[in-house]
Protein backbone atom coordinates (compact mmCIF):
# COMPACT_ATOMS: atom_id res chain seq x y z
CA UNK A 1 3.83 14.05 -26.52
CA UNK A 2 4.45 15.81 -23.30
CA UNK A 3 1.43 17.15 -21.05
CA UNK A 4 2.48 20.29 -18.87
CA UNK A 5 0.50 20.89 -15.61
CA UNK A 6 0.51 23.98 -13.60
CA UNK A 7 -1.62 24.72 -10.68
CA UNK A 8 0.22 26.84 -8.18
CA UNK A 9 -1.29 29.82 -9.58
CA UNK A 10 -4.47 29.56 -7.36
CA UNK A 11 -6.98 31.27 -9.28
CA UNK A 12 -6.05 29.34 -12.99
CA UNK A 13 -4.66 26.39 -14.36
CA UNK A 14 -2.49 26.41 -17.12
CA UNK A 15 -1.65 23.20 -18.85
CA UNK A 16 -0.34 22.09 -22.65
CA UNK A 17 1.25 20.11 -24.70
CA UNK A 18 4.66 19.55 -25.63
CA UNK A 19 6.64 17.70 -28.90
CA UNK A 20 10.07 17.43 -28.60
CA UNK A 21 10.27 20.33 -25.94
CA UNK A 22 7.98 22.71 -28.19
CA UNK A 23 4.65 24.00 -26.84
CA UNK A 24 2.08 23.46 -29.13
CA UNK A 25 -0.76 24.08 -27.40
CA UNK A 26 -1.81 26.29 -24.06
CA UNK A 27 -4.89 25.91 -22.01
CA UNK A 28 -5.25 28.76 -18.63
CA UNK A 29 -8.30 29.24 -17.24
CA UNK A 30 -9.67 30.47 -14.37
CA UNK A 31 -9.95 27.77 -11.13
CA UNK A 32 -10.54 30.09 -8.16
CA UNK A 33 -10.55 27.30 -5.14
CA UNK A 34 -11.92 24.27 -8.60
CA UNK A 35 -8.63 22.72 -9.44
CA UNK A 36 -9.80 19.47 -8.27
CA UNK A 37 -13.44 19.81 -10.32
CA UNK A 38 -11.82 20.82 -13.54
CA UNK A 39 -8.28 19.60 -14.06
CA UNK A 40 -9.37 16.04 -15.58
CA UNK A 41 -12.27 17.65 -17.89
CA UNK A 42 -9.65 20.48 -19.11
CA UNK A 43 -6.77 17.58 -20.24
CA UNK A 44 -9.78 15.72 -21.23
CA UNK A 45 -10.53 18.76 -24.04
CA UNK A 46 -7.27 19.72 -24.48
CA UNK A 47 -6.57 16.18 -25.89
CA UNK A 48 -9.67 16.01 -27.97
CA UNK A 49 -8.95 19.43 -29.88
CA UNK A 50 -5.79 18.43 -30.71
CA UNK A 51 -7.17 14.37 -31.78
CA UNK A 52 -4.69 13.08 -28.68
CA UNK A 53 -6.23 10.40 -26.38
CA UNK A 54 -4.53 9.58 -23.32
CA UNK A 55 -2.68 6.84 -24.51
CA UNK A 56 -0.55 8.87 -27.10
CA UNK A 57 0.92 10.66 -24.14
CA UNK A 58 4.75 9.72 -23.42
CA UNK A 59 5.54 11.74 -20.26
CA UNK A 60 3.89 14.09 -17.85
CA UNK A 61 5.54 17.23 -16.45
CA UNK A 62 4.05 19.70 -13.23
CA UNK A 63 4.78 22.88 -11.81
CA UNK A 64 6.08 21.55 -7.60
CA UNK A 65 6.52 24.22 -6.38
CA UNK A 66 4.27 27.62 -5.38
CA UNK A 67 1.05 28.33 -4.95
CA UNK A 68 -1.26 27.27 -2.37
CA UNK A 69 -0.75 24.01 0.02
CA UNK A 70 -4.02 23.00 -1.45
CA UNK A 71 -4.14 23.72 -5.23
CA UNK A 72 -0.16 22.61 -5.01
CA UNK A 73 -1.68 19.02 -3.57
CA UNK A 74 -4.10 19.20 -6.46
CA UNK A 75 -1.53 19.22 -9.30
CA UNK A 76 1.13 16.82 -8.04
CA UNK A 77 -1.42 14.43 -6.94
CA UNK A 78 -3.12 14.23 -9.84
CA UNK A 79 -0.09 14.08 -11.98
CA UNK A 80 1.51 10.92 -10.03
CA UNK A 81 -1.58 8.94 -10.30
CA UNK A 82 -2.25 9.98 -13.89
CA UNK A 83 1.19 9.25 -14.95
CA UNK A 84 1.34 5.76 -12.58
CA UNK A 85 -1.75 4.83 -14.17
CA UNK A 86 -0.57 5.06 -17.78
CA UNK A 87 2.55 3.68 -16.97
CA UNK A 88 4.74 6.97 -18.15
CA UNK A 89 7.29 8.97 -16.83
CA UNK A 90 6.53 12.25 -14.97
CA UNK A 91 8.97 14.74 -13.58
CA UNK A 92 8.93 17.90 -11.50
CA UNK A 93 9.41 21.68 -13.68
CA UNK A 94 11.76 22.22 -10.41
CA UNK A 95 13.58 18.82 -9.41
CA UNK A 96 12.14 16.44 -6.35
CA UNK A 97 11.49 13.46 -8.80
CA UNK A 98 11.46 10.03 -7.05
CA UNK A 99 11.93 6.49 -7.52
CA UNK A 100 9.39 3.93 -6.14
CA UNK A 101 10.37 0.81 -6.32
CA UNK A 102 8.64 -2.61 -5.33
CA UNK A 103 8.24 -6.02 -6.36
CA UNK A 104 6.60 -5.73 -9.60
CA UNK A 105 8.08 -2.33 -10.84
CA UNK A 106 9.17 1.15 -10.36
CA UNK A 107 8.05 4.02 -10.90
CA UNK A 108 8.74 7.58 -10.41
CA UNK A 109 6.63 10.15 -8.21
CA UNK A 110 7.30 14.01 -7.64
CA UNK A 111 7.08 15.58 -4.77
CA UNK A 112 5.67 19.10 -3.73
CA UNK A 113 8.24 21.53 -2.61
CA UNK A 114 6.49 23.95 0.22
CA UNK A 115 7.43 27.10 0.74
CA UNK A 116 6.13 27.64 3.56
CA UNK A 117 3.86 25.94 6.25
CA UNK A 118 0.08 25.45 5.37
CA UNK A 119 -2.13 27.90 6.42
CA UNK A 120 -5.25 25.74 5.79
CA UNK A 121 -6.04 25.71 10.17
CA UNK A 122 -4.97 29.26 10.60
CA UNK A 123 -8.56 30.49 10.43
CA UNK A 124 -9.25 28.36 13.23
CA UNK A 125 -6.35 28.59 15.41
CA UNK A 126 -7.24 32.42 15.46
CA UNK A 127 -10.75 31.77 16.86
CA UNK A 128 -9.54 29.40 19.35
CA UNK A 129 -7.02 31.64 20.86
């Protein structure tokens, strides 16, 4: 089973599960600026209504590209560390998958794609000026 991630939408997440490349279930709600907050307890339910723990979970996938600098972070973040933690693959819905590698094992990461610079100091660079 495949657990999709999407957070570059800003104000919703939208995340589901996939069997053999068919969706079989879709969660979006609304996150304005409380991706971080409820991510974890949405795949926590999404799991439970469909009687999936963690564990049966064979690869992660995440939208890397769009959205926000912030809510962007959010997603890929906790993708990696979900998918390093339960020691399955993950890969990006557009490309920038990496291999770490070190002494005990690899393991791959995905990395954000930005379009654009952050705007997250722009507020204050305006007062300053």
């Amino acid at each position: 089973m495949t657990l999709y991630i999407n957070t570059t939408q800003n104000d919703f997440i939208e995340i589901g599960l996939k069997d053999k490349n068919k969706l079989v279930a879709v969660k979006k709600f609304k996150s304005h600026r409380t991706q971080a907050e409820k991510l974890l307890p949405v795949i926590e339910k999404l799991l439970k209504s469909n009687k999936l723990k963690l564990s049966d979970l064979n690869k992660l996938e995440i939208e890397n590209r769009g959205g926000s600098f912030t809510s962007l972070r959010i997603g890929v973040v906790t993708t990696n560390a979900l998918a390093y933690a339960l020691g399955i693959s993950v890969a990006g819905a557009n490309g920038k998958t990496k291999t770490i590698k070190n002494a005990k094992k690899s393991f791959n990461v995905v990395e954000p794609i930005y379009g654009r610079e952050p705007d997250i100091t722009a507020k204050k660079r305006l007062a300053n000026a």
